[in-house]
Structure formats: C-alpha cells, structure tokens
Protein backbone atom coordinates (compact mmCIF):
# COMPACT_ATOMS: atom_id res chain seq x y z
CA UNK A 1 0.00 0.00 0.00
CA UNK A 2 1.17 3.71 -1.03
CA UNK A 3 1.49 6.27 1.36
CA UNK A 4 -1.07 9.29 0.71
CA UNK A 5 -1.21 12.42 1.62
CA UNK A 6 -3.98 14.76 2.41
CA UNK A 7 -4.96 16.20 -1.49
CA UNK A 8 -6.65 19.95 -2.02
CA UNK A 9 -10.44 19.17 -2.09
CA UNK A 10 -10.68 21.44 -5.14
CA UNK A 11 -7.99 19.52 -7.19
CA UNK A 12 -9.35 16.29 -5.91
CA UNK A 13 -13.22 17.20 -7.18
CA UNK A 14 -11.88 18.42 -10.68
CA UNK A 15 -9.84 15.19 -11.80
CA UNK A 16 -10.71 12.30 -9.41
CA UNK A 17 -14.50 12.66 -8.62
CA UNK A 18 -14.78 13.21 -12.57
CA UNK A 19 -12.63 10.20 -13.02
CA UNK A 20 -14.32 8.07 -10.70
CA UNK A 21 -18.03 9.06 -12.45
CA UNK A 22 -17.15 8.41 -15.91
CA UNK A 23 -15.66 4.87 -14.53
CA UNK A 24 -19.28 3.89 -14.50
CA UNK A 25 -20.98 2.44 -11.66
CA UNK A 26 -21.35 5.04 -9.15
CA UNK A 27 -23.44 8.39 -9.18
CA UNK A 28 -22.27 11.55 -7.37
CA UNK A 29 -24.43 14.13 -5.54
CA UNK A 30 -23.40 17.08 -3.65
CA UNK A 31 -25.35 17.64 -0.44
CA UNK A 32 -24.43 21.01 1.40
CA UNK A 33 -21.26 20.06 2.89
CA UNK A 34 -20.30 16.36 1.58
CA UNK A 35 -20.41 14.89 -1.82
CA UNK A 36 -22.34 11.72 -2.01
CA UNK A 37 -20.67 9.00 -4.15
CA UNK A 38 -23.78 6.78 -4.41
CA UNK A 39 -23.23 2.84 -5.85
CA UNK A 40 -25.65 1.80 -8.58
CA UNK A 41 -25.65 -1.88 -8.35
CA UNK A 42 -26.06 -2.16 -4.44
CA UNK A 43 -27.31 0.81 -3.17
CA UNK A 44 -24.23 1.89 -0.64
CA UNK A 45 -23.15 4.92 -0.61
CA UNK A 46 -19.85 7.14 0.93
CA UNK A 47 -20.27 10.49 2.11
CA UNK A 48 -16.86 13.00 1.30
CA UNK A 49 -17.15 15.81 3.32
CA UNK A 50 -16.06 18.78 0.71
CA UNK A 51 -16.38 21.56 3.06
CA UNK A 52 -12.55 21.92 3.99
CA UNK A 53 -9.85 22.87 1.95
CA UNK A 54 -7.94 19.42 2.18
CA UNK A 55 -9.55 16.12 2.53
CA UNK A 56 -7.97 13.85 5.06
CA UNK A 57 -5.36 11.07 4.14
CA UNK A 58 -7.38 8.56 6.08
CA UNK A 59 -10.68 9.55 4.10
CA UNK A 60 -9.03 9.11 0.87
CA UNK A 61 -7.90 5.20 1.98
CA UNK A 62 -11.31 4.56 3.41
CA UNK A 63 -12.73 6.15 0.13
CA UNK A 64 -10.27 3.61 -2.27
CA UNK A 65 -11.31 0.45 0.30
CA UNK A 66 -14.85 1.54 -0.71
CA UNK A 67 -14.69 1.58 -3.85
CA UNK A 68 -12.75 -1.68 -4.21
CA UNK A 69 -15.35 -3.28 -1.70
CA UNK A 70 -18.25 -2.39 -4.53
CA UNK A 71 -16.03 -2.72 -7.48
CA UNK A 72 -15.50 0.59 -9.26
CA UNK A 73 -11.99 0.68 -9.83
CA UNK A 74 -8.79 -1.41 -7.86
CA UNK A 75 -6.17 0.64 -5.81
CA UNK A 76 -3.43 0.91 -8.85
CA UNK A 77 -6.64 2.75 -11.13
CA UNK A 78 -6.78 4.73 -8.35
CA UNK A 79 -3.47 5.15 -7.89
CA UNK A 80 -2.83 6.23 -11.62
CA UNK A 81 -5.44 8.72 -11.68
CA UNK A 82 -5.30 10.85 -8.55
C-alpha cells in the first residue's frame, strides 16, 4: 500500500471525482457540505465531506477500500489517476 497524503479538495473534485463518475458504476451528488458518491448496483453509498480545503489522508484510503469493496476501480486505477 502507497502512502497518501492529504490532497486539495478542489484539485481532488476536478480530476478524481470526474474520473471516478465516468468509470461507470457510481453516481455523485453534492449535499451542502459532503459529496455523495452513491453505488448503482447495491445501493451503498460514501459520504466525502467537501467543506474543507484538504480532505484527510485517512478519508481518501477509506474512500479507495470503498470503492474496491463495490467494485468501481482497484487501488493501482486509483493510484494512476489521482
């Protein structure tokens, strides 16, 4: 496993939230303060809180275990496109 950091929650919305939509699979809401990645084939969904300026190293690695859980994209896609 890679070590992350915490990423700008501007720069992470613009490529990887865009990224992870066009993947297929998943649906993406924003609700107030947390983007809602929503799953389309089981109904789970992840809440990102957007509201600060950096998003947590911890919430990105629970974020990639989620979407490897429900089969979106594996940790190197991830990897490659953040």
């Amino acid at each position: 496993m890679t070590s992350y950091s915490s990423i700008k929650t501007s720069k992470f919305k613009k490529n990887t939230l865009r990224w992870i939509e066009n993947t297929g699979g998943v649906e993406i809401t924003n609700m107030g303060k947390h983007t809602k990645i929503h799953c389309i084939h089981n109904g789970q969904s992840f809440p990102l809180p957007t509201s600060h300026k950096y998003i947590n190293k911890f919430i990105i690695k629970n974020l990639i275990k989620w979407l490897e859980e429900n089969n979106v994209c594996t940790e190197d896609e991830f990897n490659n496109n953040i």
